[in-house]
C-alpha atoms as a PDB file:
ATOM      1  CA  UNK A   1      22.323 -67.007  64.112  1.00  0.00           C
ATOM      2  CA  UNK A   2      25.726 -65.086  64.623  1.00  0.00           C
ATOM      3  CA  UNK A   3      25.025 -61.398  64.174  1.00  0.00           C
ATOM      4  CA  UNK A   4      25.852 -60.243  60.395  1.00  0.00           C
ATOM      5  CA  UNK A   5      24.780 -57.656  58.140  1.00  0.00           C
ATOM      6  CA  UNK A   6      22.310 -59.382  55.566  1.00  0.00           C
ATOM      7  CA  UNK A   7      24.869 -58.124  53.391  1.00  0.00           C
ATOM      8  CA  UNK A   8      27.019 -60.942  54.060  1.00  0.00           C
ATOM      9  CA  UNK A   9      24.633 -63.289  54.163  1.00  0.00           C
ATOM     10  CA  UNK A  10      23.596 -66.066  51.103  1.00  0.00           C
ATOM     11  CA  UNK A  11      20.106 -66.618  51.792  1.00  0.00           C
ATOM     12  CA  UNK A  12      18.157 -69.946  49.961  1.00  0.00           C
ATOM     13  CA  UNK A  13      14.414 -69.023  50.019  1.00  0.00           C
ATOM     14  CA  UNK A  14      12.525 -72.417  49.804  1.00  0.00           C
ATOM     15  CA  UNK A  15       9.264 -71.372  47.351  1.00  0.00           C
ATOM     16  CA  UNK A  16       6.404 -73.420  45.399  1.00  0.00           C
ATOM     17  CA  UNK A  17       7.335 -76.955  47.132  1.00  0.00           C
ATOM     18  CA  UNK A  18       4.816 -79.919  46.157  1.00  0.00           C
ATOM     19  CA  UNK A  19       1.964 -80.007  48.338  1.00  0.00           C
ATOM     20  CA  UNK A  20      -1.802 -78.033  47.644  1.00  0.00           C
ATOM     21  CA  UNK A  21      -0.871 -74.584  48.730  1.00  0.00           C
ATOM     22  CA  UNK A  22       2.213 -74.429  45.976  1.00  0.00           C
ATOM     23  CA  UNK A  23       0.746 -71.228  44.098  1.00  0.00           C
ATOM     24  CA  UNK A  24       0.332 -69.548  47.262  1.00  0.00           C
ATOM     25  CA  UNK A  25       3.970 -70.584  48.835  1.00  0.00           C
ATOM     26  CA  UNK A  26       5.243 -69.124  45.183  1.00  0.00           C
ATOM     27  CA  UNK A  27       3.700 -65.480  45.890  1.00  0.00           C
ATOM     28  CA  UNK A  28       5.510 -65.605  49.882  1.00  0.00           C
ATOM     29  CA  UNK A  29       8.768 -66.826  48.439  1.00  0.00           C
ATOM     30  CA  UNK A  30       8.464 -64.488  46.064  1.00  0.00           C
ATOM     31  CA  UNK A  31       7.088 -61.774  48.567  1.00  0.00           C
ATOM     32  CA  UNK A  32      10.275 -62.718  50.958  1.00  0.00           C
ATOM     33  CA  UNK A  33      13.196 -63.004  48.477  1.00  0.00           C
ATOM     34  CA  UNK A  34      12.300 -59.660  47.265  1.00  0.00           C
ATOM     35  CA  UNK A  35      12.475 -57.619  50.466  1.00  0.00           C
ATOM     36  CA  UNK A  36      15.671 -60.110  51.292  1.00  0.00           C
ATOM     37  CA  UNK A  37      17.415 -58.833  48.247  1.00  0.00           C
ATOM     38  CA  UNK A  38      16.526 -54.857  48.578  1.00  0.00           C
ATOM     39  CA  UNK A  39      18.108 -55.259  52.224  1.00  0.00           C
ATOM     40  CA  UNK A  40      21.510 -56.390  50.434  1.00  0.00           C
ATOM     41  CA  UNK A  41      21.348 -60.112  50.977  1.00  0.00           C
ATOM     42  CA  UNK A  42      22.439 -63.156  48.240  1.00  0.00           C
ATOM     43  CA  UNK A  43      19.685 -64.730  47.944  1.00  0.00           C
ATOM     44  CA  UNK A  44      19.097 -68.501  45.860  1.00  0.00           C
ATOM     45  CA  UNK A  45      15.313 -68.629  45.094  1.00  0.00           C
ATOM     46  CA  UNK A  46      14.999 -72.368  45.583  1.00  0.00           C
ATOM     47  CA  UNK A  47      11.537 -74.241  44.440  1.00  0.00           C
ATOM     48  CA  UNK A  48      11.848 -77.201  46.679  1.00  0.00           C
ATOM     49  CA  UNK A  49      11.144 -80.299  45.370  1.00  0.00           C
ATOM     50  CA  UNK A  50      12.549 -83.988  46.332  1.00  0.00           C
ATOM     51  CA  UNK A  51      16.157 -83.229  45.280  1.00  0.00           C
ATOM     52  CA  UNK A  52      16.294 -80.457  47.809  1.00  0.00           C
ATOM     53  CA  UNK A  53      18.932 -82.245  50.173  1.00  0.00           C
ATOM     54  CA  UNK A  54      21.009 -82.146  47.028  1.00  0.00           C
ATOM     55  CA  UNK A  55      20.373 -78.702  45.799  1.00  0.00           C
ATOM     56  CA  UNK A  56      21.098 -77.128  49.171  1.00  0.00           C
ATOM     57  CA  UNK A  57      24.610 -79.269  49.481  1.00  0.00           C
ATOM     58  CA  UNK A  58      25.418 -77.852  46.363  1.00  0.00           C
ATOM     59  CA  UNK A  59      24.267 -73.987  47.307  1.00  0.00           C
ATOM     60  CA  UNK A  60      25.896 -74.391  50.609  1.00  0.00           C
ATOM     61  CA  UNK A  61      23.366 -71.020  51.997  1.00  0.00           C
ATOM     62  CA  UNK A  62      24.147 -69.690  55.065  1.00  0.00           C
ATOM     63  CA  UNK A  63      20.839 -69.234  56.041  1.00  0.00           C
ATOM     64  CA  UNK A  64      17.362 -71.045  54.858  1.00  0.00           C
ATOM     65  CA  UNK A  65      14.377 -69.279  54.778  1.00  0.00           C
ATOM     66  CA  UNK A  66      11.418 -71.679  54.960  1.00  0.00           C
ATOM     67  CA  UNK A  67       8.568 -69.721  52.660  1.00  0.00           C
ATOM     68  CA  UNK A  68       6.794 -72.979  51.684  1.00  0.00           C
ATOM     69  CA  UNK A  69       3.007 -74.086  52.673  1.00  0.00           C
ATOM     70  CA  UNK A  70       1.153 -77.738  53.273  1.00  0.00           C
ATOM     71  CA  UNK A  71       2.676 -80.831  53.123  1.00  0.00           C
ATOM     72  CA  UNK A  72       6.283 -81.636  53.337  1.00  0.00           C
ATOM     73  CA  UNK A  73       7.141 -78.240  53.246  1.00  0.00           C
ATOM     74  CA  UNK A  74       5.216 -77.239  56.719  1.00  0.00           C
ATOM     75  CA  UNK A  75       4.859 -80.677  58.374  1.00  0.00           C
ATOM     76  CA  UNK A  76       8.197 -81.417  59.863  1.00  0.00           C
ATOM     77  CA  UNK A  77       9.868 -83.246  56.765  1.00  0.00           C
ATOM     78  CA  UNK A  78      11.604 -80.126  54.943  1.00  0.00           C
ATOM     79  CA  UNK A  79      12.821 -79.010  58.591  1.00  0.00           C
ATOM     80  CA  UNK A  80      14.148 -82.740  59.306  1.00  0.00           C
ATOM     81  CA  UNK A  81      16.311 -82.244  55.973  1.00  0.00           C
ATOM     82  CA  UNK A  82      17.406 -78.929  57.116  1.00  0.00           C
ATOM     83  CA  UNK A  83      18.588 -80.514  60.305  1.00  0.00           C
ATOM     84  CA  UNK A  84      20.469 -83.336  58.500  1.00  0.00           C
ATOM     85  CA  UNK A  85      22.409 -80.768  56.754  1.00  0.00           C
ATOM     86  CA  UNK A  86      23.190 -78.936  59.707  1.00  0.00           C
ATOM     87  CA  UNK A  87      21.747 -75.474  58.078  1.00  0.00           C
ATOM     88  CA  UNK A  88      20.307 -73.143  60.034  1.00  0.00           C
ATOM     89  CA  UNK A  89      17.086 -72.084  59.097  1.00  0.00           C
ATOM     90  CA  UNK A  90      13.702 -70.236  60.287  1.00  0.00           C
ATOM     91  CA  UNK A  91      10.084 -70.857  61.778  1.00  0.00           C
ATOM     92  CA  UNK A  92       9.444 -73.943  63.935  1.00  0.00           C
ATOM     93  CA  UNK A  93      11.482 -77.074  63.936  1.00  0.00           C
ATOM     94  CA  UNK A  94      10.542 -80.651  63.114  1.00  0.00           C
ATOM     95  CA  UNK A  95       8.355 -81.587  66.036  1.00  0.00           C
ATOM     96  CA  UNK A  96       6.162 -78.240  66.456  1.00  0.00           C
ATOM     97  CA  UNK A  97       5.741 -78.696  62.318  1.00  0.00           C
ATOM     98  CA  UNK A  98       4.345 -82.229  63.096  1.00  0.00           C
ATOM     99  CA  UNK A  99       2.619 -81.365  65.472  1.00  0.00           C
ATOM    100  CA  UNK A 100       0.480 -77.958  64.022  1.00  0.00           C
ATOM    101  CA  UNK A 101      -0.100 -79.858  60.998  1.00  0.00           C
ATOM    102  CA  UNK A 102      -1.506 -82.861  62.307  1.00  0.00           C
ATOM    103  CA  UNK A 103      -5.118 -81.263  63.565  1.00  0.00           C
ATOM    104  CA  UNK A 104      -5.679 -84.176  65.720  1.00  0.00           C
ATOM    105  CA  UNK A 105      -2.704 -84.039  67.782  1.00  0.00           C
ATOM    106  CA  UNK A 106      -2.222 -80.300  67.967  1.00  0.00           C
ATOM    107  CA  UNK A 107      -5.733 -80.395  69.272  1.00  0.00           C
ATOM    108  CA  UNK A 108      -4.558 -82.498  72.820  1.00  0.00           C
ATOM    109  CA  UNK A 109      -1.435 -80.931  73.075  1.00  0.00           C
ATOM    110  CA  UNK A 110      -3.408 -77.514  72.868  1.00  0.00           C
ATOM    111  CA  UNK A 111      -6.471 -79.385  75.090  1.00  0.00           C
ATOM    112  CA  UNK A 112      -4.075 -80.252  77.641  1.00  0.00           C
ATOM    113  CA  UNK A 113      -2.329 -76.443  77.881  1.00  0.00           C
ATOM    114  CA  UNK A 114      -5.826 -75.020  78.432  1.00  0.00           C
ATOM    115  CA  UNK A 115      -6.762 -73.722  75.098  1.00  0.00           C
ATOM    116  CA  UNK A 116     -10.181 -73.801  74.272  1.00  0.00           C
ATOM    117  CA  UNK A 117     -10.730 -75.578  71.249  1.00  0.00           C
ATOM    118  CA  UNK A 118     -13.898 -76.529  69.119  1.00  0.00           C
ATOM    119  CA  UNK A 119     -14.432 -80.129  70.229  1.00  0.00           C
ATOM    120  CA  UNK A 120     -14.945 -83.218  67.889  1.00  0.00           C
ATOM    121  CA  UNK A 121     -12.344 -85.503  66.660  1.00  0.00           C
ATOM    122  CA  UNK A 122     -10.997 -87.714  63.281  1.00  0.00           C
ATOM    123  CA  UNK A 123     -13.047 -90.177  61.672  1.00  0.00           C
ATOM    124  CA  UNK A 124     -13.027 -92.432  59.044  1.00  0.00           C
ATOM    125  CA  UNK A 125     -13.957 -90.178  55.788  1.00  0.00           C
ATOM    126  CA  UNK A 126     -16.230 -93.490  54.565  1.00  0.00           C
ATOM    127  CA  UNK A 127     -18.302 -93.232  57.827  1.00  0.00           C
ATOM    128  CA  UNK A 128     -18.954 -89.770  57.461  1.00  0.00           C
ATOM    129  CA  UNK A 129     -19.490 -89.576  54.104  1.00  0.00           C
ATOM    130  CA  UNK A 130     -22.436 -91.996  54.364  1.00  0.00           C
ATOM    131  CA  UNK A 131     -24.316 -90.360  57.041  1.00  0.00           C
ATOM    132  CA  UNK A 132     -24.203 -87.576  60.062  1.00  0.00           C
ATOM    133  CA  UNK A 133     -21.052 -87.851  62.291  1.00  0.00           C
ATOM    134  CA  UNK A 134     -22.977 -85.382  64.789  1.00  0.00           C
ATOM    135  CA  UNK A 135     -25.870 -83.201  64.584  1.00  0.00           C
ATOM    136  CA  UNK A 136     -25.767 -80.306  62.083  1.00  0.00           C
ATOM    137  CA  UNK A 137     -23.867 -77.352  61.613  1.00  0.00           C
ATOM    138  CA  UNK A 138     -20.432 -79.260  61.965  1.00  0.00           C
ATOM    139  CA  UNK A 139     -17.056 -78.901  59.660  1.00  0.00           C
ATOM    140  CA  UNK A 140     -15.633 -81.330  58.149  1.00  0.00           C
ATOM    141  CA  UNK A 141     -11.824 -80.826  56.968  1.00  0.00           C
ATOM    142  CA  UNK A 142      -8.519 -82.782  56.375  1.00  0.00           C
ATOM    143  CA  UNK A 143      -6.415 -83.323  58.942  1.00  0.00           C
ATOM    144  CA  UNK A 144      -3.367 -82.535  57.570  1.00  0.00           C
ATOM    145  CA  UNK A 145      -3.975 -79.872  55.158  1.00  0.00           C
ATOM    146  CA  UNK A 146      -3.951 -76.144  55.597  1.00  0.00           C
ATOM    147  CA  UNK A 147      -5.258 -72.646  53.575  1.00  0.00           C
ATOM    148  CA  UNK A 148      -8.896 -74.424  54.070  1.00  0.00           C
ATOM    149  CA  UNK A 149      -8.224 -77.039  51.348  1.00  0.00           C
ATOM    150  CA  UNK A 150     -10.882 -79.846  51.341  1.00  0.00           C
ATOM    151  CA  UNK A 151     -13.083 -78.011  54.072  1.00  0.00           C
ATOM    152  CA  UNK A 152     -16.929 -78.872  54.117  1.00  0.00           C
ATOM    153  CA  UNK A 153     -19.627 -76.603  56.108  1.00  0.00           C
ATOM    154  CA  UNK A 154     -22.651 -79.098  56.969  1.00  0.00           C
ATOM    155  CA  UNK A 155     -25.749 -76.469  58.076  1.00  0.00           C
ATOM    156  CA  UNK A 156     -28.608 -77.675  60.390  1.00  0.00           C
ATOM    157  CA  UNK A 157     -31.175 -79.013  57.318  1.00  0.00           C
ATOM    158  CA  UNK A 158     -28.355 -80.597  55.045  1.00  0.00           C
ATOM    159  CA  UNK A 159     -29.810 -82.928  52.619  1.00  0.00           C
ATOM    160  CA  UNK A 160     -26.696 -85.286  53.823  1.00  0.00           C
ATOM    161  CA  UNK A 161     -23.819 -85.248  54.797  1.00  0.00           C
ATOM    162  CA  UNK A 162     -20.914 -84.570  52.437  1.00  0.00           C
ATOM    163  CA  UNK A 163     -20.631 -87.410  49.949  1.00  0.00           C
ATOM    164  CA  UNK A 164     -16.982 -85.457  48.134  1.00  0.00           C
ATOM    165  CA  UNK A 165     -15.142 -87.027  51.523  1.00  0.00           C
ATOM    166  CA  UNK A 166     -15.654 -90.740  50.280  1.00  0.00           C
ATOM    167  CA  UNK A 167     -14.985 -90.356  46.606  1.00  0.00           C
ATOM    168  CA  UNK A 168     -11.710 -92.036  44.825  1.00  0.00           C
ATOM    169  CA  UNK A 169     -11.024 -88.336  44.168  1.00  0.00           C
ATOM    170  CA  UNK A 170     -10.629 -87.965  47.839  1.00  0.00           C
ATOM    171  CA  UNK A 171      -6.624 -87.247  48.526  1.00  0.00           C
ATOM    172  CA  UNK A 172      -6.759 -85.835  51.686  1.00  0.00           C
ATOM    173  CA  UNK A 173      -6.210 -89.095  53.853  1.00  0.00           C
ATOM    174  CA  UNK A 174      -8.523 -91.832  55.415  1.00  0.00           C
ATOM    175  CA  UNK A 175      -9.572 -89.615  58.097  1.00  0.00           C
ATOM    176  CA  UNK A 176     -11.013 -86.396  58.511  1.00  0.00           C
ATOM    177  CA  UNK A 177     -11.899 -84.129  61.411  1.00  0.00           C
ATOM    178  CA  UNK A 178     -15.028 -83.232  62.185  1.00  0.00           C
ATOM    179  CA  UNK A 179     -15.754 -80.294  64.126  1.00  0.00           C
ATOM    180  CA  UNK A 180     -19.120 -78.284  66.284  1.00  0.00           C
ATOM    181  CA  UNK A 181     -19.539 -75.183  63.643  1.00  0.00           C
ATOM    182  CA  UNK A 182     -18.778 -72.208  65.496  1.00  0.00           C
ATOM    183  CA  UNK A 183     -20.829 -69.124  64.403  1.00  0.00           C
ATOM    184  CA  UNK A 184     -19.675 -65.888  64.254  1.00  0.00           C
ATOM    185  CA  UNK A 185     -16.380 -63.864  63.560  1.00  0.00           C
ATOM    186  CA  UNK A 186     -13.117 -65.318  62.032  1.00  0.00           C
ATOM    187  CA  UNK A 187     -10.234 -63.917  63.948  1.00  0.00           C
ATOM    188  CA  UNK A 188      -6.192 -64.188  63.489  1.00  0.00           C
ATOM    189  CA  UNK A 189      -3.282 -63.284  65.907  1.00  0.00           C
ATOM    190  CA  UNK A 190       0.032 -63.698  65.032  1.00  0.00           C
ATOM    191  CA  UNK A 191       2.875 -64.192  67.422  1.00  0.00           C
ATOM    192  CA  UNK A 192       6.554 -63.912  67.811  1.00  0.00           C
ATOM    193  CA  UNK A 193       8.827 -66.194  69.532  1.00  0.00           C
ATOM    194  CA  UNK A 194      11.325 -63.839  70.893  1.00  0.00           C
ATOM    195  CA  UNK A 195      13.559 -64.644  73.466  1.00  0.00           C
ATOM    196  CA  UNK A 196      11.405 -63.065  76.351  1.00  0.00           C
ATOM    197  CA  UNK A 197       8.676 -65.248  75.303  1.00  0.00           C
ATOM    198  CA  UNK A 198       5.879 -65.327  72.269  1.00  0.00           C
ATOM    199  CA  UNK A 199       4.642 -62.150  71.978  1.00  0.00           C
ATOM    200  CA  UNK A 200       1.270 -61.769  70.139  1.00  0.00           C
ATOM    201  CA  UNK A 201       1.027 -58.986  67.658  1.00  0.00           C
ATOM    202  CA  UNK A 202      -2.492 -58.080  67.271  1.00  0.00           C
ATOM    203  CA  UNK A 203      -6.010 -59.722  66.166  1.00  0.00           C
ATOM    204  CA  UNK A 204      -7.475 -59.231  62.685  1.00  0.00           C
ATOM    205  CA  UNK A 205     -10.935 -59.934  61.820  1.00  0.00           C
ATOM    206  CA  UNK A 206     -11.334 -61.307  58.549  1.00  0.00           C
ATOM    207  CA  UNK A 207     -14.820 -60.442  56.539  1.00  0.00           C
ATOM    208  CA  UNK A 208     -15.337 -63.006  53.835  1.00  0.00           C
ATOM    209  CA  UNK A 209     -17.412 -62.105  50.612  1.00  0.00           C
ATOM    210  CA  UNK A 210     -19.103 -65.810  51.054  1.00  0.00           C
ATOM    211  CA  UNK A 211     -19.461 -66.317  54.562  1.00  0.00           C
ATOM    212  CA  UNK A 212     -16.827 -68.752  55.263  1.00  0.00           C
ATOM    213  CA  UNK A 213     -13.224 -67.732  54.972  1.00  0.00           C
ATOM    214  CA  UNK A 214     -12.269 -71.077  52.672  1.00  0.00           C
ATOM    215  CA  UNK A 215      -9.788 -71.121  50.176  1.00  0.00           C
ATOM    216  CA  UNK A 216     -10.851 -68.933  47.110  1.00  0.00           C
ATOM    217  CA  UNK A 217     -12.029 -66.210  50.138  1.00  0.00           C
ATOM    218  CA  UNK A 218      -8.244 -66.592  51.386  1.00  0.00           C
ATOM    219  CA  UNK A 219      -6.287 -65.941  48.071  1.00  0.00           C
ATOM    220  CA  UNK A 220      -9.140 -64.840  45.380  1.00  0.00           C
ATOM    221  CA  UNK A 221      -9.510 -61.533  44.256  1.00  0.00           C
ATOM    222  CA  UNK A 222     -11.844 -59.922  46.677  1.00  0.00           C
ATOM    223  CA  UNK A 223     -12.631 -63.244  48.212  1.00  0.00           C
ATOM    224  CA  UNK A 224     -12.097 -61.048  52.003  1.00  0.00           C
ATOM    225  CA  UNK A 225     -10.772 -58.494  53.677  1.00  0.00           C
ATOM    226  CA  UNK A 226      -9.145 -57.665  57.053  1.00  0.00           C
ATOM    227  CA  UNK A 227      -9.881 -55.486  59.628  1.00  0.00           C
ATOM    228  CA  UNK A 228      -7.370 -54.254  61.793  1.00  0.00           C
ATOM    229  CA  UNK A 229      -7.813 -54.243  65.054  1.00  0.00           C
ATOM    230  CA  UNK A 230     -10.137 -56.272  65.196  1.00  0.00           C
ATOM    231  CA  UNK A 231     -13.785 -54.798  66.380  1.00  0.00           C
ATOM    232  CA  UNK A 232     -13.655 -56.871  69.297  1.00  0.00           C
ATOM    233  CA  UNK A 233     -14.687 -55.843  72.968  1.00  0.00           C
ATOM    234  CA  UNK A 234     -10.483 -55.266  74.415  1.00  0.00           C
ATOM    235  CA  UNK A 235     -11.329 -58.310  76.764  1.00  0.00           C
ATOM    236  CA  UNK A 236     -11.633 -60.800  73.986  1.00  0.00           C
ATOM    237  CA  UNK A 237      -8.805 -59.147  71.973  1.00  0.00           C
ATOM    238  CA  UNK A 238      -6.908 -59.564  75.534  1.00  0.00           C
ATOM    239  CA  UNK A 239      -8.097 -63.542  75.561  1.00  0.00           C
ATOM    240  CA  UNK A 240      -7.241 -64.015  71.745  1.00  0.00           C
ATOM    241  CA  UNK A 241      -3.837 -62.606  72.282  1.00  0.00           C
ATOM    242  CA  UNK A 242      -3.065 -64.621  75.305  1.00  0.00           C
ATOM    243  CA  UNK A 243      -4.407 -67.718  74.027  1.00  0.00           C
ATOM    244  CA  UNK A 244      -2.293 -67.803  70.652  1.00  0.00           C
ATOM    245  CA  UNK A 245       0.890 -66.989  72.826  1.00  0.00           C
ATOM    246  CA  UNK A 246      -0.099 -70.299  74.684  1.00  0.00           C
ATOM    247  CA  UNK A 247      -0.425 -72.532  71.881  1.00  0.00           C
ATOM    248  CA  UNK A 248       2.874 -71.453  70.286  1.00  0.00           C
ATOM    249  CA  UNK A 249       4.713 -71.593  73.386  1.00  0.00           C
ATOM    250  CA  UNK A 250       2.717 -75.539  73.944  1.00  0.00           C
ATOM    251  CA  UNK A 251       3.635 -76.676  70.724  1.00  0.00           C
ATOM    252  CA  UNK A 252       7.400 -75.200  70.910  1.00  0.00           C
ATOM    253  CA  UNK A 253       7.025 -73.380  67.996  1.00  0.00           C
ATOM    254  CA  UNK A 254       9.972 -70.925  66.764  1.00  0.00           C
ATOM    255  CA  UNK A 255       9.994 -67.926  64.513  1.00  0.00           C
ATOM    256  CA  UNK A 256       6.316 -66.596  63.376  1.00  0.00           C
ATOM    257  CA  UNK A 257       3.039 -68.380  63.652  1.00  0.00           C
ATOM    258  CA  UNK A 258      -0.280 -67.097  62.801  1.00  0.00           C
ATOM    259  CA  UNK A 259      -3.404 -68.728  65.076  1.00  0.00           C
ATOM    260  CA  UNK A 260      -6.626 -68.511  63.888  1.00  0.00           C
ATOM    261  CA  UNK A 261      -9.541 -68.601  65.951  1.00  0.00           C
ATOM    262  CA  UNK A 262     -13.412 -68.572  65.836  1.00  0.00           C
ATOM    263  CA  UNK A 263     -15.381 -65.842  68.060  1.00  0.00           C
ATOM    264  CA  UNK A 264     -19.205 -66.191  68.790  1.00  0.00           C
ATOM    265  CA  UNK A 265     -19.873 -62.925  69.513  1.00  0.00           C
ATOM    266  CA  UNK A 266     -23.857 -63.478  70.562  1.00  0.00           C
ATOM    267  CA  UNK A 267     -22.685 -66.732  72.879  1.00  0.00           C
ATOM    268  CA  UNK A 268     -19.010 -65.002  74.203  1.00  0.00           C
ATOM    269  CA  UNK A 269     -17.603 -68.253  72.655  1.00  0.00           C
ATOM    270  CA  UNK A 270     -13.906 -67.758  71.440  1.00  0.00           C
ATOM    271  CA  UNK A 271     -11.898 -71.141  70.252  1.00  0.00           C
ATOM    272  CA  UNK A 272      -8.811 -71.660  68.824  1.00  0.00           C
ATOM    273  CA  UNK A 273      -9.267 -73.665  65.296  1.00  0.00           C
ATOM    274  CA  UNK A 274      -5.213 -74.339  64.383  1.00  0.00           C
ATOM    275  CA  UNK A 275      -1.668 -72.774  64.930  1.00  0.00           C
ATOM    276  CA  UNK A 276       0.200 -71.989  61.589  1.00  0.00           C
ATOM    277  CA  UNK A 277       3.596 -72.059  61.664  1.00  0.00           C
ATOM    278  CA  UNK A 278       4.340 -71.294  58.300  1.00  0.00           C
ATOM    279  CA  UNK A 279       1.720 -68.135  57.429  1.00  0.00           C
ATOM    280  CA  UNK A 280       1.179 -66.504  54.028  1.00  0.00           C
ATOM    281  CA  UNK A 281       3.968 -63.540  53.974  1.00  0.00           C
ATOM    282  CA  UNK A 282       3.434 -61.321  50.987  1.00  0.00           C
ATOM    283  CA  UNK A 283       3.195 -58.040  52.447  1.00  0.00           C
ATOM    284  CA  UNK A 284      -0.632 -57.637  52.508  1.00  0.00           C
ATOM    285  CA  UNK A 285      -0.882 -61.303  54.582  1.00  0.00           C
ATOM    286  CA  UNK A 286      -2.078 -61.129  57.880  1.00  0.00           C
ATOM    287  CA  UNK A 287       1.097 -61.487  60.021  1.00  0.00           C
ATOM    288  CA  UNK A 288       2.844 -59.191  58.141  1.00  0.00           C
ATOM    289  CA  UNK A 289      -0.157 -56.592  58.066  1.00  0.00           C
ATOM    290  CA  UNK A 290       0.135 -57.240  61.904  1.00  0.00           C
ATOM    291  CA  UNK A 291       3.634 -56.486  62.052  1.00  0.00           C
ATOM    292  CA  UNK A 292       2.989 -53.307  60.174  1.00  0.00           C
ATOM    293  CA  UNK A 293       0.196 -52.387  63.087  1.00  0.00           C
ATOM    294  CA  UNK A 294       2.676 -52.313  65.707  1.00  0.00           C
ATOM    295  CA  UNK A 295       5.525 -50.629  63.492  1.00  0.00           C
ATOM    296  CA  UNK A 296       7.538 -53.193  62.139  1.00  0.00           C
ATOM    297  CA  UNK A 297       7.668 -53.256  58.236  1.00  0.00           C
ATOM    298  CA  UNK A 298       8.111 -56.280  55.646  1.00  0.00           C
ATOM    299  CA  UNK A 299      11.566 -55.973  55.052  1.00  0.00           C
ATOM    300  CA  UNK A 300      11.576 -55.471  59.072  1.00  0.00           C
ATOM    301  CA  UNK A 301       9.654 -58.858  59.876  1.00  0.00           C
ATOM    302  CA  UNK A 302      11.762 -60.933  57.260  1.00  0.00           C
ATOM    303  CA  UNK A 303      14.806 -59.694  58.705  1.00  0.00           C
ATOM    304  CA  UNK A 304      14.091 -60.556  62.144  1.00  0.00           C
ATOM    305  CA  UNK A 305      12.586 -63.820  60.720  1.00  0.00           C
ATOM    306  CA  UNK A 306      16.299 -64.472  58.956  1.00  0.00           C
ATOM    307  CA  UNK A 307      18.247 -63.164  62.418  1.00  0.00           C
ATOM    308  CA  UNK A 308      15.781 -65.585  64.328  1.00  0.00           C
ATOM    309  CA  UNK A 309      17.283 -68.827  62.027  1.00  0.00           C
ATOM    310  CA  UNK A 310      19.252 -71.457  63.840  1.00  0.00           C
ATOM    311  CA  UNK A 311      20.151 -75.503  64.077  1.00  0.00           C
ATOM    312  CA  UNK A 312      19.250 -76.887  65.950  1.00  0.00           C
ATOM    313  CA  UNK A 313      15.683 -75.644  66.122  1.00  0.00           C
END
């Protein structure tokens, strides 16, 4: 964007939204509008739903910051709207959205730059809800849904595999990705596209209360906690940091992303699960606690992350 004081800016901070991860989109919104309005900036708390085209037209922001999660809001449909209306706005545009959320795709783009990922592939959720897609421990998860929603762990001496994927109930789509289970530690890097190039900000390892850092682990009380750096040998840190600066810049993300990776410490296995580009921002969420690490505070990161807006993205 131009330079300007956020003084002078009207801000519309897209919140809540309609996919799975709504609650958690309302805390970032929330979390972003707050430290957007204590820096002097108008700011239009917007809860995007399907009228937003209309709502915006009639706001007429200056700026939009993006604070919504999942579907619609993260997957390249919310930015193509943005881009109608010629508004300039933050994180990644429409094609790096499409392409992070869709697990699948994101995985040969990624493949192809020389990221090491997990392995597997999508399959129909009947097939693999009837019997083993591949030999125990494997994951099975949706492949275009994010915060760990609809995420199975199948252990070596499963029963089966898991029935849940085939149900009516099932909403996630008619395939699913099925993944090698990769033991060990969960880690997290975020990055920054600045104009020198994505800069990764630190790595986090994140100590679940159950084991597996799934939903209620992410945003429960309790459910985990982060430690900061990471205790890590520096050479894996090194290959963490490098590697999520690769898959931003291979998916042309913009703004912020958060990459979360899997690290078998016993094996010296380290792969790349899935790039965010729209990660949890209250200030105790990992990016941000990263940004804190290397002295950049909340209201810090959301004002870079509102100087960083543009449209075309």
């Amino acid at each position: 964007m131009t330079a300007k004081s956020l003084a002078d800016l009207h801000v519309a901070v897209l919140l809540g939204g309609i996919s799975s991860e709504r609650e958690v989109s309302l805390v970032s919104g929330a979390s972003c509008a707050d430290a957007l309005e204590r820096q002097g900036a108008k700011v239009s708390r917007v809860d995007a739903g399907r009228d937003l085209a209309e709502v915006l037209t009639k706001l007429k922001p200056d700026v939009v910051f993006n604070a919504l999660h999942g579907a619609w809001g993260e997957d390249g449909c919310v930015q193509g709207i943005l881009e109608t209306l010629q508004i300039p706005y933050t994180h990644s545009g429409v094609l790096p959205s499409a392409l992070a959320m869709d697990k699948a795709k994101a995985k040969a783009v990624l493949t192809a730059a020389g990221v090491e990922m997990p392995g597997g592939g999508l399959y129909d959720r009947h097939a693999v809800a009837r019997d083993h897609v591949m030999a125990p421990p494997y994951v099975v998860k949706p492949n275009a849904e994010g915060s760990s929603v609809g995420v199975f762990l199948v252990f070596e001496g499963a029963n089966g595999p898991p029935s849940a994927v085939g149900e009516e109930s099932w909403t996630y789509g008619e395939q699913v990705m099925v993944e090698p289970y990769i033991a060990g530690k969960e880690l997290a890097v975020a990055v920054i596209g600045e104009a020198s190039g994505p800069r990764a900000l630190a790595v986090t390892d994140i100590v679940s209360a159950t084991g597996f850092y799934d939903y209620e682990a992410k945003y429960g009380e309790g459910g985990s906690h982060h430690v900061l750096p990471a205790p890590i040998p520096p050479a894996v840190a090194e290959r963490a940091m490098r590697m999520a600066e690769r898959a931003h810049a291979a998916l042309g993300c913009r703004g912020i992303t958060r990459s979360d990776f899997r690290y078998d410490d016993v094996k010296d296995v380290l792969v790349l699960l899935e790039v965010n580009t729209q990660p949890g921002m209250t200030p105790t969420s990992l990016a941000p606690e990263q940004a804190a690490y290397v002295g950049m505070s909340f209201e810090d990161l959301v004002r870079w992350i509102v100087e960083d807006a543009s449209c075309p993205r």
